[in-house]
C-alpha atoms as a PDB file:
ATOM      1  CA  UNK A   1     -20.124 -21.096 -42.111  1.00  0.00           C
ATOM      2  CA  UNK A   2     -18.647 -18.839 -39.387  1.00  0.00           C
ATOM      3  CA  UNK A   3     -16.010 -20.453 -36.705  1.00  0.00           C
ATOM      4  CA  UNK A   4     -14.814 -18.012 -34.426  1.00  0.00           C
ATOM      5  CA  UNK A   5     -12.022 -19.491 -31.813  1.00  0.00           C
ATOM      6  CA  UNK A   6     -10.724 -17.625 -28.621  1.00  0.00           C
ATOM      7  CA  UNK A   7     -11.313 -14.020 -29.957  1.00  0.00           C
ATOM      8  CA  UNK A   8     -10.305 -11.208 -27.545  1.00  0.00           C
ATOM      9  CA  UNK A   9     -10.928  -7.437 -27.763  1.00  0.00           C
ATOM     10  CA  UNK A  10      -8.874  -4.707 -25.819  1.00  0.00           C
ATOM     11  CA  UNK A  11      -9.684  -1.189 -26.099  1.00  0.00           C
ATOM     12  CA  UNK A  12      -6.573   0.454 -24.687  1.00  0.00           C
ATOM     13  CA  UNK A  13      -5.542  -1.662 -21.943  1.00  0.00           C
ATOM     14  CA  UNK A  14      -9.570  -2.333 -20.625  1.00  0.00           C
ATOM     15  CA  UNK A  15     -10.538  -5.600 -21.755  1.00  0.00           C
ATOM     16  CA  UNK A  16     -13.753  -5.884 -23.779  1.00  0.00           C
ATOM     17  CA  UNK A  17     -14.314  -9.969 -23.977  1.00  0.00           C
ATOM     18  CA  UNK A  18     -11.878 -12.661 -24.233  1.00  0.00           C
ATOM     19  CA  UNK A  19     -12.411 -16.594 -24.795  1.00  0.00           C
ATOM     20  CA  UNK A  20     -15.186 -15.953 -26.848  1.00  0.00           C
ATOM     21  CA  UNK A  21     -15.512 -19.542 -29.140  1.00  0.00           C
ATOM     22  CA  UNK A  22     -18.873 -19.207 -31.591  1.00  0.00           C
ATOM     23  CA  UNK A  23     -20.011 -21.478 -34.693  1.00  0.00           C
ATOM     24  CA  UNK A  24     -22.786 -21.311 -36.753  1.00  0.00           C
ATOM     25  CA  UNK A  25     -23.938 -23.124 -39.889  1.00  0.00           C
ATOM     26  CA  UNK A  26     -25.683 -22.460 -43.048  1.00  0.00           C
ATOM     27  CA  UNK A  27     -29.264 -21.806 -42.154  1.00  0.00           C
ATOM     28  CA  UNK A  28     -28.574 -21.252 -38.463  1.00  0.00           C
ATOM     29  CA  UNK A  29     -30.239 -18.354 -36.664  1.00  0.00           C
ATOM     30  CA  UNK A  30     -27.962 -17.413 -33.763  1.00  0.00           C
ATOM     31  CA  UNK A  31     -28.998 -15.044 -31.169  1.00  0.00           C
ATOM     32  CA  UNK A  32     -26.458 -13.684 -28.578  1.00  0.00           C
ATOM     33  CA  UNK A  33     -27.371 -11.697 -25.952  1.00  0.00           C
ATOM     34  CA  UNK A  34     -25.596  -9.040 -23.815  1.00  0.00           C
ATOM     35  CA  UNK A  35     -26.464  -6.114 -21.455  1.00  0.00           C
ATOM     36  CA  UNK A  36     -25.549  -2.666 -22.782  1.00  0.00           C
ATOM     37  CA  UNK A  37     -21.462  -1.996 -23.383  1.00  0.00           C
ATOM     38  CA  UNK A  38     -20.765  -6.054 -23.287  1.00  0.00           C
ATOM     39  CA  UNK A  39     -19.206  -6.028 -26.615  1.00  0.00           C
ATOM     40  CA  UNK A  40     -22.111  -6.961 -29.343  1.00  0.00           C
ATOM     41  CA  UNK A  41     -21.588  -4.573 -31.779  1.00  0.00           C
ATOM     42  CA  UNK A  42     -17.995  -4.353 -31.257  1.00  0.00           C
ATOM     43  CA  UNK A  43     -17.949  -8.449 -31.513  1.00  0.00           C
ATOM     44  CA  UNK A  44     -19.996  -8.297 -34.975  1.00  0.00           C
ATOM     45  CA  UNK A  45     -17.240  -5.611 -36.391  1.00  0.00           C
ATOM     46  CA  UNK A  46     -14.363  -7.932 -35.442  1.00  0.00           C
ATOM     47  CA  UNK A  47     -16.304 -10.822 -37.249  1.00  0.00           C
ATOM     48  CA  UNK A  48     -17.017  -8.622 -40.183  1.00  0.00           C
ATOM     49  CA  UNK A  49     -13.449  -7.396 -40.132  1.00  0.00           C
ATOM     50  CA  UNK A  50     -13.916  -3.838 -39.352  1.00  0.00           C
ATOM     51  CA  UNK A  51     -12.577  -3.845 -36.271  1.00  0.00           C
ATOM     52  CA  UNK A  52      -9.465  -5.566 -35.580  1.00  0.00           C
ATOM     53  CA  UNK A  53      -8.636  -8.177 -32.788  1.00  0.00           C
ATOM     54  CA  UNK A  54      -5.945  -8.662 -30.158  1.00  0.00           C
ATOM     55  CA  UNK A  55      -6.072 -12.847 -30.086  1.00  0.00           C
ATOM     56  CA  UNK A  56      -7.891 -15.907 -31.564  1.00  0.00           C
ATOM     57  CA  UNK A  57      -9.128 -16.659 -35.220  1.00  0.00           C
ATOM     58  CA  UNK A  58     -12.482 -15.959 -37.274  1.00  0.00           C
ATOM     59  CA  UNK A  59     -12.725 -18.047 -40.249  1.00  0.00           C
ATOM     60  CA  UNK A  60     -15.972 -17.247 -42.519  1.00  0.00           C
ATOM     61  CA  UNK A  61     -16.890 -20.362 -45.369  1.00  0.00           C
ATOM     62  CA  UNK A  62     -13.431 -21.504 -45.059  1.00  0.00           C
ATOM     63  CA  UNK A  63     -11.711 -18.374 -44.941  1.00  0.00           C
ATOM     64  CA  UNK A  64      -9.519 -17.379 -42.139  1.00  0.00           C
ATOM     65  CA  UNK A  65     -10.145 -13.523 -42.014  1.00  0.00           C
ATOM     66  CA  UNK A  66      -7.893 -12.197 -39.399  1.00  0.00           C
ATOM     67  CA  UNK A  67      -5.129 -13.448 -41.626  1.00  0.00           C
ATOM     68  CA  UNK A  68      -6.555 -11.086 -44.678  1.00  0.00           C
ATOM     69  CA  UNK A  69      -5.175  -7.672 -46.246  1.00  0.00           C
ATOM     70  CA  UNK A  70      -7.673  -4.736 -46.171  1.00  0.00           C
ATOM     71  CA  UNK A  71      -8.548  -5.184 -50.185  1.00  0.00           C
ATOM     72  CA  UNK A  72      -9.222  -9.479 -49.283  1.00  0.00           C
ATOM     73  CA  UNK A  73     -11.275  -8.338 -46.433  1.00  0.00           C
ATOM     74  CA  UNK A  74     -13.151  -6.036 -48.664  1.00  0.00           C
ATOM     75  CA  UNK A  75     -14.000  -8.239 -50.634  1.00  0.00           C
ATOM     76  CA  UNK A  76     -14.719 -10.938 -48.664  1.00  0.00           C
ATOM     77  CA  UNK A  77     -17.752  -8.329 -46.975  1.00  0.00           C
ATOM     78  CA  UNK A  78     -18.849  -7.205 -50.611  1.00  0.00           C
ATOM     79  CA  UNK A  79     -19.094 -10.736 -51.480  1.00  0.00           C
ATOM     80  CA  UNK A  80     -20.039 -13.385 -48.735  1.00  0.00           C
ATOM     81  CA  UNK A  81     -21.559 -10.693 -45.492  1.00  0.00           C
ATOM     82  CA  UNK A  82     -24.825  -9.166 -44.851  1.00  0.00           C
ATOM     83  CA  UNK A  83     -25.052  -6.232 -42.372  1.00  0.00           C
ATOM     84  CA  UNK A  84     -28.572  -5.481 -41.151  1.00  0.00           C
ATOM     85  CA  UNK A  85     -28.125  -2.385 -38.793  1.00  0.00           C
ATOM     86  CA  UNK A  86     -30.624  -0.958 -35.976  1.00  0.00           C
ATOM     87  CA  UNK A  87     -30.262   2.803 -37.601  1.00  0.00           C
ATOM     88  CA  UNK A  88     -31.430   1.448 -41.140  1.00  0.00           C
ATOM     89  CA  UNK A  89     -28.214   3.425 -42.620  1.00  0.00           C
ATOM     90  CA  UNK A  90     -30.361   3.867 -45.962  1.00  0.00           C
ATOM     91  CA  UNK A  91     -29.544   6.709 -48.346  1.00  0.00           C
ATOM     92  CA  UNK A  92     -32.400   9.701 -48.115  1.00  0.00           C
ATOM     93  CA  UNK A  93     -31.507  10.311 -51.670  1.00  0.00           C
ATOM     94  CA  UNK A  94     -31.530   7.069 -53.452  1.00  0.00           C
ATOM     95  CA  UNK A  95     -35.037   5.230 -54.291  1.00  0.00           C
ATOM     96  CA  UNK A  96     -35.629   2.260 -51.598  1.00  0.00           C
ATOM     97  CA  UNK A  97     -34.927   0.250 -54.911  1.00  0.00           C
ATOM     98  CA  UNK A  98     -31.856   1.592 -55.192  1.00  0.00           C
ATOM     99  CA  UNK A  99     -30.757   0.928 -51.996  1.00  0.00           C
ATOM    100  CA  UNK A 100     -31.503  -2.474 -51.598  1.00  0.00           C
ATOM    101  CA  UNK A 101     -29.485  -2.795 -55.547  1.00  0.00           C
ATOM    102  CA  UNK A 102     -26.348  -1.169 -53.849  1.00  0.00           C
ATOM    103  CA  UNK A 103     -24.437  -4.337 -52.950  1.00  0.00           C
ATOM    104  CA  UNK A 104     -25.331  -5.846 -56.159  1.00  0.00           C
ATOM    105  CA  UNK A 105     -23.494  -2.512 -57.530  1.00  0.00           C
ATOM    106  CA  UNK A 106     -20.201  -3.331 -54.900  1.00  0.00           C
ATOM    107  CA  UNK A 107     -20.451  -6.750 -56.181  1.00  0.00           C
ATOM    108  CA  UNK A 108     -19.902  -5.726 -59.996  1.00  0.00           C
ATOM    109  CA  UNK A 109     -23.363  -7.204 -61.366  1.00  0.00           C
ATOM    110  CA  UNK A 110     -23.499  -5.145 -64.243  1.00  0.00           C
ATOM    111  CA  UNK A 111     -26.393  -7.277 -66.041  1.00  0.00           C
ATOM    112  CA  UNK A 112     -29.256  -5.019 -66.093  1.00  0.00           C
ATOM    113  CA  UNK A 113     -32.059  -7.253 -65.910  1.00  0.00           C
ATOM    114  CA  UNK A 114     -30.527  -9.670 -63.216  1.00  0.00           C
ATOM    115  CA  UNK A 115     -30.196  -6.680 -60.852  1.00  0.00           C
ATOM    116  CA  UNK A 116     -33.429  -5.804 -61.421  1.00  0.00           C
ATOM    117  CA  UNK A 117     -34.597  -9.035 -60.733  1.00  0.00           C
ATOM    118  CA  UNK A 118     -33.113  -9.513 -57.648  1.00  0.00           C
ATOM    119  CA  UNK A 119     -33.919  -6.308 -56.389  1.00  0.00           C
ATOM    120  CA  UNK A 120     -37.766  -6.749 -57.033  1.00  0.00           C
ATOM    121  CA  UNK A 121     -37.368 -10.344 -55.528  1.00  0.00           C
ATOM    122  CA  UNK A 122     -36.033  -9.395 -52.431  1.00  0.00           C
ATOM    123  CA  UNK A 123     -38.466  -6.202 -51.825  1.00  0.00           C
ATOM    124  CA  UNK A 124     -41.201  -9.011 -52.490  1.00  0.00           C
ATOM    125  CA  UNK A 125     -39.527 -11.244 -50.035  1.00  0.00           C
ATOM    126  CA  UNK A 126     -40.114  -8.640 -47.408  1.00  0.00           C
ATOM    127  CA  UNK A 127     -43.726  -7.659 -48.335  1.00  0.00           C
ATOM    128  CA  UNK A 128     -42.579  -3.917 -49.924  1.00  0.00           C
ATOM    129  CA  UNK A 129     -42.726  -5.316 -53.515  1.00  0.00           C
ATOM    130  CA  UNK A 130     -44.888  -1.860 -54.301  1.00  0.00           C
ATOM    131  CA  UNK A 131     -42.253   0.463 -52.858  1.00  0.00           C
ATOM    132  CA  UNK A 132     -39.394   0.137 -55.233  1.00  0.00           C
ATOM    133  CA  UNK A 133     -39.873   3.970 -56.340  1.00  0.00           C
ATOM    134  CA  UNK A 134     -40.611   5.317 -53.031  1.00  0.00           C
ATOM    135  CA  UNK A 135     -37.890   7.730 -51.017  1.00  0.00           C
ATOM    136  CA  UNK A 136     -36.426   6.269 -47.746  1.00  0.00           C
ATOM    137  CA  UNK A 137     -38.309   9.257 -45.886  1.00  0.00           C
ATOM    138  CA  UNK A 138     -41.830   8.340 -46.816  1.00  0.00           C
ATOM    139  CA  UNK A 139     -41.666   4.926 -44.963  1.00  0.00           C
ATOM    140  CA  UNK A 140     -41.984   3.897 -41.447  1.00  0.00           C
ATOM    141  CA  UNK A 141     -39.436   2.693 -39.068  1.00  0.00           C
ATOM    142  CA  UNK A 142     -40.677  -1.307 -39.635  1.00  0.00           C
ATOM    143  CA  UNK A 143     -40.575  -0.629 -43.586  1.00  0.00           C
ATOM    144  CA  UNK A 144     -36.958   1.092 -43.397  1.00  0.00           C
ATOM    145  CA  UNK A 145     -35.926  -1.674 -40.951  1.00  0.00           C
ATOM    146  CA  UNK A 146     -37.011  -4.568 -43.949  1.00  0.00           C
ATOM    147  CA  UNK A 147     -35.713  -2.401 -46.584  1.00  0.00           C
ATOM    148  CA  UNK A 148     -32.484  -3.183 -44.849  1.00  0.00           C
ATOM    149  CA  UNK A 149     -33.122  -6.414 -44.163  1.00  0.00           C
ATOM    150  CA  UNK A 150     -33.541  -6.751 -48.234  1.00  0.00           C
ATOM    151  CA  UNK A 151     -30.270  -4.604 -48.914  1.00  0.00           C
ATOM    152  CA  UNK A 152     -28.449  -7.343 -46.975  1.00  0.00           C
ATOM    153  CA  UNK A 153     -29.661 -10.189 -48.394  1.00  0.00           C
ATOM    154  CA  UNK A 154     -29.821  -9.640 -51.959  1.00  0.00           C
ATOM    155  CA  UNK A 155     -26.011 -10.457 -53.106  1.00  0.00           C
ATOM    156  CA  UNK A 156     -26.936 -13.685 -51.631  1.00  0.00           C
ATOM    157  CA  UNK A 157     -24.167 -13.634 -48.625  1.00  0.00           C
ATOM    158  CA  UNK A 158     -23.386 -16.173 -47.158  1.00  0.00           C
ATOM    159  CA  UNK A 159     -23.400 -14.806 -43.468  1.00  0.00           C
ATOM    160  CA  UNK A 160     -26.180 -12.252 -42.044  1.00  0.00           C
ATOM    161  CA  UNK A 161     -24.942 -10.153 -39.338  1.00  0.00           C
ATOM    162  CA  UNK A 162     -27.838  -8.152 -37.697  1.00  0.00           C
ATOM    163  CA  UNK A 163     -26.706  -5.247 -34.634  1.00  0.00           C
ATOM    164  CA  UNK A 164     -30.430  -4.688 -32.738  1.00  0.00           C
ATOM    165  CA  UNK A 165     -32.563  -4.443 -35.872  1.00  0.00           C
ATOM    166  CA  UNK A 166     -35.251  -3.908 -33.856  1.00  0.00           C
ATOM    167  CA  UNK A 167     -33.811  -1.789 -31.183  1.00  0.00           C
ATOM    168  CA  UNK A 168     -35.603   0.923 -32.803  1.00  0.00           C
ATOM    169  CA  UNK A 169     -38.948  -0.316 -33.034  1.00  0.00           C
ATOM    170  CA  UNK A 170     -42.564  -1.196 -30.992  1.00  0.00           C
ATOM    171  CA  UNK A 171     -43.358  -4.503 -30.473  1.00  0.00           C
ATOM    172  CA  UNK A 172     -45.797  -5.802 -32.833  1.00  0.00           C
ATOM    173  CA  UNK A 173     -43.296  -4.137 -35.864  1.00  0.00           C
ATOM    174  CA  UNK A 174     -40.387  -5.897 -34.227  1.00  0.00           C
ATOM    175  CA  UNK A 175     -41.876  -9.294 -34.322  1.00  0.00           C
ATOM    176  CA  UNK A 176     -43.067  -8.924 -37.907  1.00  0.00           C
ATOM    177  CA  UNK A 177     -39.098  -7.837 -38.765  1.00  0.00           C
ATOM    178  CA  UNK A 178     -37.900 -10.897 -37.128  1.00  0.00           C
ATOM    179  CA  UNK A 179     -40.114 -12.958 -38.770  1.00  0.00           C
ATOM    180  CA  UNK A 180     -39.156 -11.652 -42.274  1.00  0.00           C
ATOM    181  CA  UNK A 181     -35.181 -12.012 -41.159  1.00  0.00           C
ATOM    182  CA  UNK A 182     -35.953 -16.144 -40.232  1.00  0.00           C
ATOM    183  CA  UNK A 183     -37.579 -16.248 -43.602  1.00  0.00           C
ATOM    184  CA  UNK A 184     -34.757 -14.518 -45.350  1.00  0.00           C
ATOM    185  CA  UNK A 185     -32.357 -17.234 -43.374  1.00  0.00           C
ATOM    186  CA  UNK A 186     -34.139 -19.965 -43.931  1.00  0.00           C
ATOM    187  CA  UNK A 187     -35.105 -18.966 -48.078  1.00  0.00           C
ATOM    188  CA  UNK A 188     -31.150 -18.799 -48.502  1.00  0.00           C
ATOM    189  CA  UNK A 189     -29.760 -20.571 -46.276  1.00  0.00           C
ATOM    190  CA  UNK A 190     -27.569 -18.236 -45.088  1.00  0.00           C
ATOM    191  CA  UNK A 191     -26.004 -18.367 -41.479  1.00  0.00           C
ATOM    192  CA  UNK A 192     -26.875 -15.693 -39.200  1.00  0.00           C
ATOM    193  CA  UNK A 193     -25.688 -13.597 -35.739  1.00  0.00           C
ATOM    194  CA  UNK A 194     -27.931 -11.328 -34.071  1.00  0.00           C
ATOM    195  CA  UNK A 195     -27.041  -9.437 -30.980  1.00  0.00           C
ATOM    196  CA  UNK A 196     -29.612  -8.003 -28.764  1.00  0.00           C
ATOM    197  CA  UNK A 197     -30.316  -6.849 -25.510  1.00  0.00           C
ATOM    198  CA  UNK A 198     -33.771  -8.511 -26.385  1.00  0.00           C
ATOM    199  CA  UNK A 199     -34.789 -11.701 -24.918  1.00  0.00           C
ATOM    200  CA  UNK A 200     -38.248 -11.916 -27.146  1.00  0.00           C
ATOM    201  CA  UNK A 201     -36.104 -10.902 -30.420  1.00  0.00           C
ATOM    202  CA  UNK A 202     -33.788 -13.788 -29.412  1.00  0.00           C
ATOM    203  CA  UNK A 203     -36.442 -16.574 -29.194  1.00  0.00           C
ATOM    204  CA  UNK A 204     -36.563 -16.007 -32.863  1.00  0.00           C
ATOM    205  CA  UNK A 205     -33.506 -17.894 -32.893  1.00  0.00           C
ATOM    206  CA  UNK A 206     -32.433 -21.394 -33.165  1.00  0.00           C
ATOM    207  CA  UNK A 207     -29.854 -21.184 -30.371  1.00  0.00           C
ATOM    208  CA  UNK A 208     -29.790 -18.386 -27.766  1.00  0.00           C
ATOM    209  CA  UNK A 209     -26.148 -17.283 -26.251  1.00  0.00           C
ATOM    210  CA  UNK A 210     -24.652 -15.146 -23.824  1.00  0.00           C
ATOM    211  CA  UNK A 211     -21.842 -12.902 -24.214  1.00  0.00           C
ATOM    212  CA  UNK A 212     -20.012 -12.141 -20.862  1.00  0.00           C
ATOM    213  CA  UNK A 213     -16.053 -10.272 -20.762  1.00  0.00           C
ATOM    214  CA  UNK A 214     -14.894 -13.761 -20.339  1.00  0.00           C
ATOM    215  CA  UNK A 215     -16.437 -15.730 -23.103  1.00  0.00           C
ATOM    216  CA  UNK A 216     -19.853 -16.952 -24.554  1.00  0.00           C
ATOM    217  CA  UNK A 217     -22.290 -18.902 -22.104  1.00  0.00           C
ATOM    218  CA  UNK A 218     -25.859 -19.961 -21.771  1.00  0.00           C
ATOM    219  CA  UNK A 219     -28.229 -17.260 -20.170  1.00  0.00           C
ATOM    220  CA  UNK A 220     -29.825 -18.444 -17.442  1.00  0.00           C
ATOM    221  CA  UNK A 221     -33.228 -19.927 -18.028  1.00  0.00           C
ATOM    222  CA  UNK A 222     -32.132 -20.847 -21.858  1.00  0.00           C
ATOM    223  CA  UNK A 223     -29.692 -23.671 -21.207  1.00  0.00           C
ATOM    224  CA  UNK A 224     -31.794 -26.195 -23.232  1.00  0.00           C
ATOM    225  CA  UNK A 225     -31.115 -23.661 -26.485  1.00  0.00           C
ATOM    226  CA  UNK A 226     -27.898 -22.777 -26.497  1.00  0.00           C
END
């Protein structure tokens, strides 16, 4: 689902990684780890296409996207990527219903009761089935954080990129997130990246990497998962 080959990042003339080689396949849950200014969130924005690269290749379900225009690439993230972010990046004005419906909206689904169904299935999926009507500012951080987590799965994408979704969050919330992101995964068998600082949010995962400046490697004390 995602094969990423020898990318490499400069900002300027200062390095941010090189070498980095990464695959993942449908249903995969893969965690990569990295201290504070490695690279994570800039590495998910070059996979995403957001941010561009200075060498290698990302191809996404077949696709080679470092070869795409800015309209392709648009449409390839409307259509096939999931973003789950660690500021929640909801609208205050729009109903949580609403905002989980918004990529169905980007997508074109125009069919009023489809959308609607999907929306309600996905706020079920992550136990807020009751707050469809509710404003973003009368939930909690753990709520806002699986509101998102529904926003980015209910187009169905194909990959689920997720930038310290539970950065933000105590403990006990961010293990009940990361359970309802496997879930999500797993349901749709979707392929999915998170980066973290987090070595408990990364035991979630299936595999467990490293990113370094030079590459991808397995953390100490992880090799059997990587």
């Amino acid at each position: 689902m995602l094969d990423v080959r020898q990318l490499a990042k400069r900002h300027g003339q200062t390095p941010v990684f090189s070498g980095v080689d990464l695959t993942v396949g449908a249903g995969e849950f893969v965690a990569i780890l990295g201290e504070s200014g490695v690279g994570k969130s800039t590495l998910l924005n070059c996979i995403a296409g957001l941010d561009t690269i200075d060498a290698g290749s990302i191809e996404i379900d077949g696709q080679r996207i470092d070869q795409l225009d800015d309209t392709a690439l648009a449409r390839l993230r409307r259509a096939r990527l999931g973003f789950v972010f660690q500021a929640f990046h909801v609208l205050p004005h729009l109903t949580v219903a609403q905002n989980v419906g918004l990529p169905l909206m980007l997508i074109g689904l125009r069919e009023r009761d489809e959308h609607d169904r999907r929306v309600d299935e996905a706020l079920a999926a992550v136990g807020l089935g009751e707050f469809g009507k509710r404003l973003p500012q009368t939930l909690s951080g753990g709520q806002l954080q699986r509101v998102a987590i529904a926003r980015a799965m209910v187009h169905r994408p194909r990959l689920i990129l997720a930038d310290e979704p539970t950065g933000n969050l105590d403990p006990t919330t961010a293990e009940r997130v990361l359970a309802v992101l496997v879930d999500q995964v797993r349901s749709h068998q979707a392929a999915c990246v998170l980066v973290t600082h987090s070595r408990s949010a990364a035991q979630h995962a299936d595999r467990v990497l490293e990113l370094t400046p030079t590459g991808i490697t397995c953390p100490a004390g992880l090799a059997g998962r990587c």
